[in-house]
Protein backbone atom coordinates (compact mmCIF):
# COMPACT_ATOMS: atom_id res chain seq x y z
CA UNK A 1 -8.70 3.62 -0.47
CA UNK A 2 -10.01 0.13 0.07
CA UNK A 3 -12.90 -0.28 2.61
CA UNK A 4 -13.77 -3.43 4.22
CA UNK A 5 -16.76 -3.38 6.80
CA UNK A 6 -18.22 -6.21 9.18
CA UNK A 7 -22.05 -6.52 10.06
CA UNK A 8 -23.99 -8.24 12.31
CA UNK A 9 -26.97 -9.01 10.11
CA UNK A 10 -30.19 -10.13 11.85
CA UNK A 11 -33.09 -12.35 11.09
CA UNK A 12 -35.22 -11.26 7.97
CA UNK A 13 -33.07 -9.03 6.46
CA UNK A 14 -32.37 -9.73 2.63
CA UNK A 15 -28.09 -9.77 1.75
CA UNK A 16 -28.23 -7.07 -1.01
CA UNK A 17 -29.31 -3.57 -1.27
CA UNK A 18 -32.74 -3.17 -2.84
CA UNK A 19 -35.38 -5.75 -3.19
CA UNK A 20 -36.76 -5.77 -6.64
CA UNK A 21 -39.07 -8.52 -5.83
CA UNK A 22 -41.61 -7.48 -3.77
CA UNK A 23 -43.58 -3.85 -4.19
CA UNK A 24 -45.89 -4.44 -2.60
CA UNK A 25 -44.85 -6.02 0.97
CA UNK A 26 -41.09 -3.91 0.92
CA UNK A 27 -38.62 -6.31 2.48
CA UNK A 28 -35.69 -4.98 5.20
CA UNK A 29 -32.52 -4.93 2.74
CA UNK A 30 -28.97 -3.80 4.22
CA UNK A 31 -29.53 -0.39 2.77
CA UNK A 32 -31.69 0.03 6.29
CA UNK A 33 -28.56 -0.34 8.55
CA UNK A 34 -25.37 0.52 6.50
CA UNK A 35 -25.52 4.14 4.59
CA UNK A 36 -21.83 3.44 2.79
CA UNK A 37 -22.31 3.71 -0.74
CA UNK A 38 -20.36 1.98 -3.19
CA UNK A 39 -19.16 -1.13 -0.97
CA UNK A 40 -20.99 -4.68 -2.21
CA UNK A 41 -21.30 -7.90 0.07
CA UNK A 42 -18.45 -10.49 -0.28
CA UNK A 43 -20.47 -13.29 0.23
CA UNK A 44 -24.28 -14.20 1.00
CA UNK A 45 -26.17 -15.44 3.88
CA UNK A 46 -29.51 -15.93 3.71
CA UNK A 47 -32.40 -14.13 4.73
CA UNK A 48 -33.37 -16.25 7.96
CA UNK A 49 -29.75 -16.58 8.41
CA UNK A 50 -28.44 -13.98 11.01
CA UNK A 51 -24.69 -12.96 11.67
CA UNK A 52 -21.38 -12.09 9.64
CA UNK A 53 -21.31 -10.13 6.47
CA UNK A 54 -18.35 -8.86 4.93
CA UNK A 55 -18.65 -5.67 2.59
CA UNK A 56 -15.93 -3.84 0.62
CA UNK A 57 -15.69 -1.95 -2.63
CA UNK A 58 -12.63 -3.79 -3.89
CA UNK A 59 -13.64 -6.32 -6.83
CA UNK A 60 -10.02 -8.34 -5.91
CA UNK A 61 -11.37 -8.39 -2.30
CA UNK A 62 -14.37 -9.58 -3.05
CA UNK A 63 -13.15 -12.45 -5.36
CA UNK A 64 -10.20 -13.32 -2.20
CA UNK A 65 -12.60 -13.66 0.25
CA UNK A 66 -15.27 -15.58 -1.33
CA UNK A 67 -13.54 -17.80 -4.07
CA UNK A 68 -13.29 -21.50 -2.72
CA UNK A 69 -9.76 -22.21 -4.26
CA UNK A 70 -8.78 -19.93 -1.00
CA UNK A 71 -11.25 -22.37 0.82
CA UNK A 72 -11.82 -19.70 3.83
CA UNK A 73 -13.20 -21.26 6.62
CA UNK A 74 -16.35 -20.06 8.11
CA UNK A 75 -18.04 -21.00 11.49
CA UNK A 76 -21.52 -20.92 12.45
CA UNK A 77 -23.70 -21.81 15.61
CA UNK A 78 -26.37 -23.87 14.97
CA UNK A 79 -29.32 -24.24 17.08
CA UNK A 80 -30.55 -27.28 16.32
CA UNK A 81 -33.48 -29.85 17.27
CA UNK A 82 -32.87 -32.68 19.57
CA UNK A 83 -29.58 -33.47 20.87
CA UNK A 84 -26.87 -34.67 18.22
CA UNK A 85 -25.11 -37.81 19.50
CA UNK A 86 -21.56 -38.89 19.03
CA UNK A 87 -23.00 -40.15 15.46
CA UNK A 88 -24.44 -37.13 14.20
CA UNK A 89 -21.31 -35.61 14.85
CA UNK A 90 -18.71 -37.54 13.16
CA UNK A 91 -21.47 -37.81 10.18
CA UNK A 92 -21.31 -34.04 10.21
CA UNK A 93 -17.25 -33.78 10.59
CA UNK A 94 -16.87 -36.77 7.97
CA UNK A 95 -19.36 -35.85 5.39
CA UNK A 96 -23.03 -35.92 4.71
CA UNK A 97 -24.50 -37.24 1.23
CA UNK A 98 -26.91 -34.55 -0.02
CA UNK A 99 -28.88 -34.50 -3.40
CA UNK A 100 -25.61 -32.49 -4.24
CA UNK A 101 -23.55 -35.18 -3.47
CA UNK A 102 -21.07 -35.28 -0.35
CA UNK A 103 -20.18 -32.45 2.22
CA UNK A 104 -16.58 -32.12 2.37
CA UNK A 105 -15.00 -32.81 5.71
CA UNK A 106 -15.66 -30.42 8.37
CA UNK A 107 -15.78 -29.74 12.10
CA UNK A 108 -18.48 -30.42 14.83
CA UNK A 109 -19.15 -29.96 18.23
CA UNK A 110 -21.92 -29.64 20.86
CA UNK A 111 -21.48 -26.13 22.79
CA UNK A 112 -23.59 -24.54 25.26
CA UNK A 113 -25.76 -21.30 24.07
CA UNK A 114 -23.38 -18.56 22.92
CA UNK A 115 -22.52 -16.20 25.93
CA UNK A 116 -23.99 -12.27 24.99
CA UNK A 117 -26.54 -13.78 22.72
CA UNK A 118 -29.42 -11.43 21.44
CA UNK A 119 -32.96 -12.51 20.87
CA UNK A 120 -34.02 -13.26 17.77
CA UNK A 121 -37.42 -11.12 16.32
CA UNK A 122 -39.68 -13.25 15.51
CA UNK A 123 -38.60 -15.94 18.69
CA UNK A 124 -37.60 -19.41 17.20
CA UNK A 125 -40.61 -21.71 17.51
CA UNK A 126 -39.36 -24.56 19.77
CA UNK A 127 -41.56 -27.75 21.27
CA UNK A 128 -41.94 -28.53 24.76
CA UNK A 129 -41.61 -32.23 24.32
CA UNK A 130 -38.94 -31.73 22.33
CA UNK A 131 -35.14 -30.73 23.43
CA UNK A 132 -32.76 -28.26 21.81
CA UNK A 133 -29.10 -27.59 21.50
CA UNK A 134 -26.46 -25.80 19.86
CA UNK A 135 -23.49 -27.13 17.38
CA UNK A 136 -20.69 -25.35 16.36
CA UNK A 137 -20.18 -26.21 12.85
CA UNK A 138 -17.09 -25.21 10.49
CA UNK A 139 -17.31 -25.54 6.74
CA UNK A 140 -14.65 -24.87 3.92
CA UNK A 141 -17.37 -24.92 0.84
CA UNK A 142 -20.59 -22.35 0.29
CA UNK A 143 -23.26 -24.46 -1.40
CA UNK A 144 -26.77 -23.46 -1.28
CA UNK A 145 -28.64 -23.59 2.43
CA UNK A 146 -26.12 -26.27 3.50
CA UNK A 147 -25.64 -26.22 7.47
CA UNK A 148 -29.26 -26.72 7.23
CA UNK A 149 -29.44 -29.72 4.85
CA UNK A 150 -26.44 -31.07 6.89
CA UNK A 151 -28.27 -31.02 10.23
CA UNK A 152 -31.31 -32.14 8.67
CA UNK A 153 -29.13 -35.00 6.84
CA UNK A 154 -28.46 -36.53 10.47
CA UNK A 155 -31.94 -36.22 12.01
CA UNK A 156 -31.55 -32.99 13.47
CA UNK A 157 -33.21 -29.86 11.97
CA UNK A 158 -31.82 -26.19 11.94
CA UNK A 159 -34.10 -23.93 14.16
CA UNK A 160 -31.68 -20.94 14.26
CA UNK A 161 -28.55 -20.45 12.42
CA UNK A 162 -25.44 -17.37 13.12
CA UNK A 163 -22.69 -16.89 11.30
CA UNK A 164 -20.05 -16.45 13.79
CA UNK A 165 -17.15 -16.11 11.48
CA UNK A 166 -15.45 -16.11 8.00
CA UNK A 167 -11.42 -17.04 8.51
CA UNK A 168 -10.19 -14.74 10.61
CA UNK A 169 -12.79 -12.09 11.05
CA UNK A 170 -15.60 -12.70 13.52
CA UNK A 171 -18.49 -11.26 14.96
CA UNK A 172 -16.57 -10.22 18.52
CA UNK A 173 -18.07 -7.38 20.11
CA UNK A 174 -20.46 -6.38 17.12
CA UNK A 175 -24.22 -5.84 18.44
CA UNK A 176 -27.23 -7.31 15.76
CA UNK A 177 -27.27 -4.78 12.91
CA UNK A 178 -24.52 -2.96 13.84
CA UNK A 179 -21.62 -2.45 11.61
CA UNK A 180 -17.96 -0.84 11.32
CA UNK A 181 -14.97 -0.69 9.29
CA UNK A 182 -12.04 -3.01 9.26
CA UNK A 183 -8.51 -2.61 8.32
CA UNK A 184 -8.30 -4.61 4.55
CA UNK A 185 -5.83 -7.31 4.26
CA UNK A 186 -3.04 -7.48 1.67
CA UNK A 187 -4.52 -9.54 -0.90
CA UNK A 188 -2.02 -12.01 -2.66
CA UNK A 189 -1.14 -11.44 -6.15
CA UNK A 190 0.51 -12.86 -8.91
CA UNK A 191 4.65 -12.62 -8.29
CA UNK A 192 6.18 -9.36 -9.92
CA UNK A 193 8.29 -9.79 -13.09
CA UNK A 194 11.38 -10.07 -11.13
CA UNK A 195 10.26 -12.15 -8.71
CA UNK A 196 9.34 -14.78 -11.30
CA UNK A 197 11.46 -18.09 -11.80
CA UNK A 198 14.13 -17.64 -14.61
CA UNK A 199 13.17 -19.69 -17.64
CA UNK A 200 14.30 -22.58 -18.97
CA UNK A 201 17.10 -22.94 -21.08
CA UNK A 202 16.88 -25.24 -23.98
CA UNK A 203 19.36 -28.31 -24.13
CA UNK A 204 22.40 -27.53 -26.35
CA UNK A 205 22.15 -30.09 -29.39
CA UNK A 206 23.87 -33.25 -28.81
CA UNK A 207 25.93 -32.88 -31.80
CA UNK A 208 26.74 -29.18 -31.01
CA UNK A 209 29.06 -28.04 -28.45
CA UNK A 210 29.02 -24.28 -26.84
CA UNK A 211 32.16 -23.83 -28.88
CA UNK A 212 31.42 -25.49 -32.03
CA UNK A 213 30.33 -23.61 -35.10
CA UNK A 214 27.30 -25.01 -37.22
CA UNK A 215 28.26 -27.54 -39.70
CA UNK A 216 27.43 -25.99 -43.17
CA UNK A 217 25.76 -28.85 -45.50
């Protein structure tokens, strides 16, 4: 039976199982919160990233939920330096230019902290003479680190950045590393034989009626 878990991931904590990079300073890995063997993360989000993960042991699943032909929206709340004008914000919605080239069109708005929200360990480092805020920011594409080379694009750089959701699933009610299983979605498929259009019939000949017989030469 398919299994499809949501976790609340928290600062630090690497997006994979094991950590075959470091012996000798052993980094937190998600085998320290979720004993389910077998199930795989659909999806990354980076280490100082906190917030939605998706896990399931269905490969068809795993492809559904992160392939961008499906182009699954996420959300995230970004805490952010400074406060992003009316500029920054249609910038962000429009498209940014990054070494990459341009951000796809997306969706931006100023909010107020997140209601419920837990502390992060370490705190974020903030300045005194300078202000803070929070966007919420909505992206259809997964390249590398890119809410925070968006925010940084406009002037305003990522201090602390949550996953809040990815399409319909969301963090709701889930407390930092906590996790739980979900009911799995039907995943769409190819249509059955049956259900495929009938094929095309070729064109009878010009010169050859239903009822004619083949001229013999």
């Amino acid at each position: 039976m398919t299994r499809l878990i949501r976790f609340n991931k928290p600062y630090d904590v690497l997006p994979q199982f094991t950590d075959r990079g470091s012996e000798d300073s052993p980094r937190a890995t998600l085998s320290k919160y979720i004993d389910s063997p077998g199930v795989y993360a659909a999806g990354r989000l980076d280490r100082d990233s906190e917030g939605l993960m998706l896990l399931t042991d269905n490969g068809r699943l795993q492809s559904w939920i992160t392939d961008p032909k499906h182009k699954m929206e996420k959300t995230y709340w970004v805490q952010v330096e400074g406060i992003p004008g009316a500029e920054a914000l249609r910038m962000l919605s429009e498209g940014v230019e990054l070494k990459d080239g341009m951000t796809k069109p997306a969706k931006a708005r100023l909010i107020p902290e997140p209601l419920g929200l837990w502390a992060r360990t370490p705190p974020v480092r903030v300045r005194k003479t300078v202000p803070d805020s929070w966007i919420e920011l909505a992206i259809r594409e997964g390249r590398n680190r890119q809410i925070r080379r968006m925010t940084a694009a406009v002037g305003h750089p990522t201090l602390r950045l949550i996953r809040y959701s990815i399409g319909a699933w969301t963090l709701d009610g889930l407390a930092q590393g906590a996790w739980e299983d979900l009911e799995p979605p039907r995943v769409p498929g190819p249509p059955k034989p049956s259900q495929k259009p009938p094929r095309r019939q070729k064109a009878a000949s010009p010169r050859q009626g239903k009822g004619d017989r083949p001229r013999r030469r």
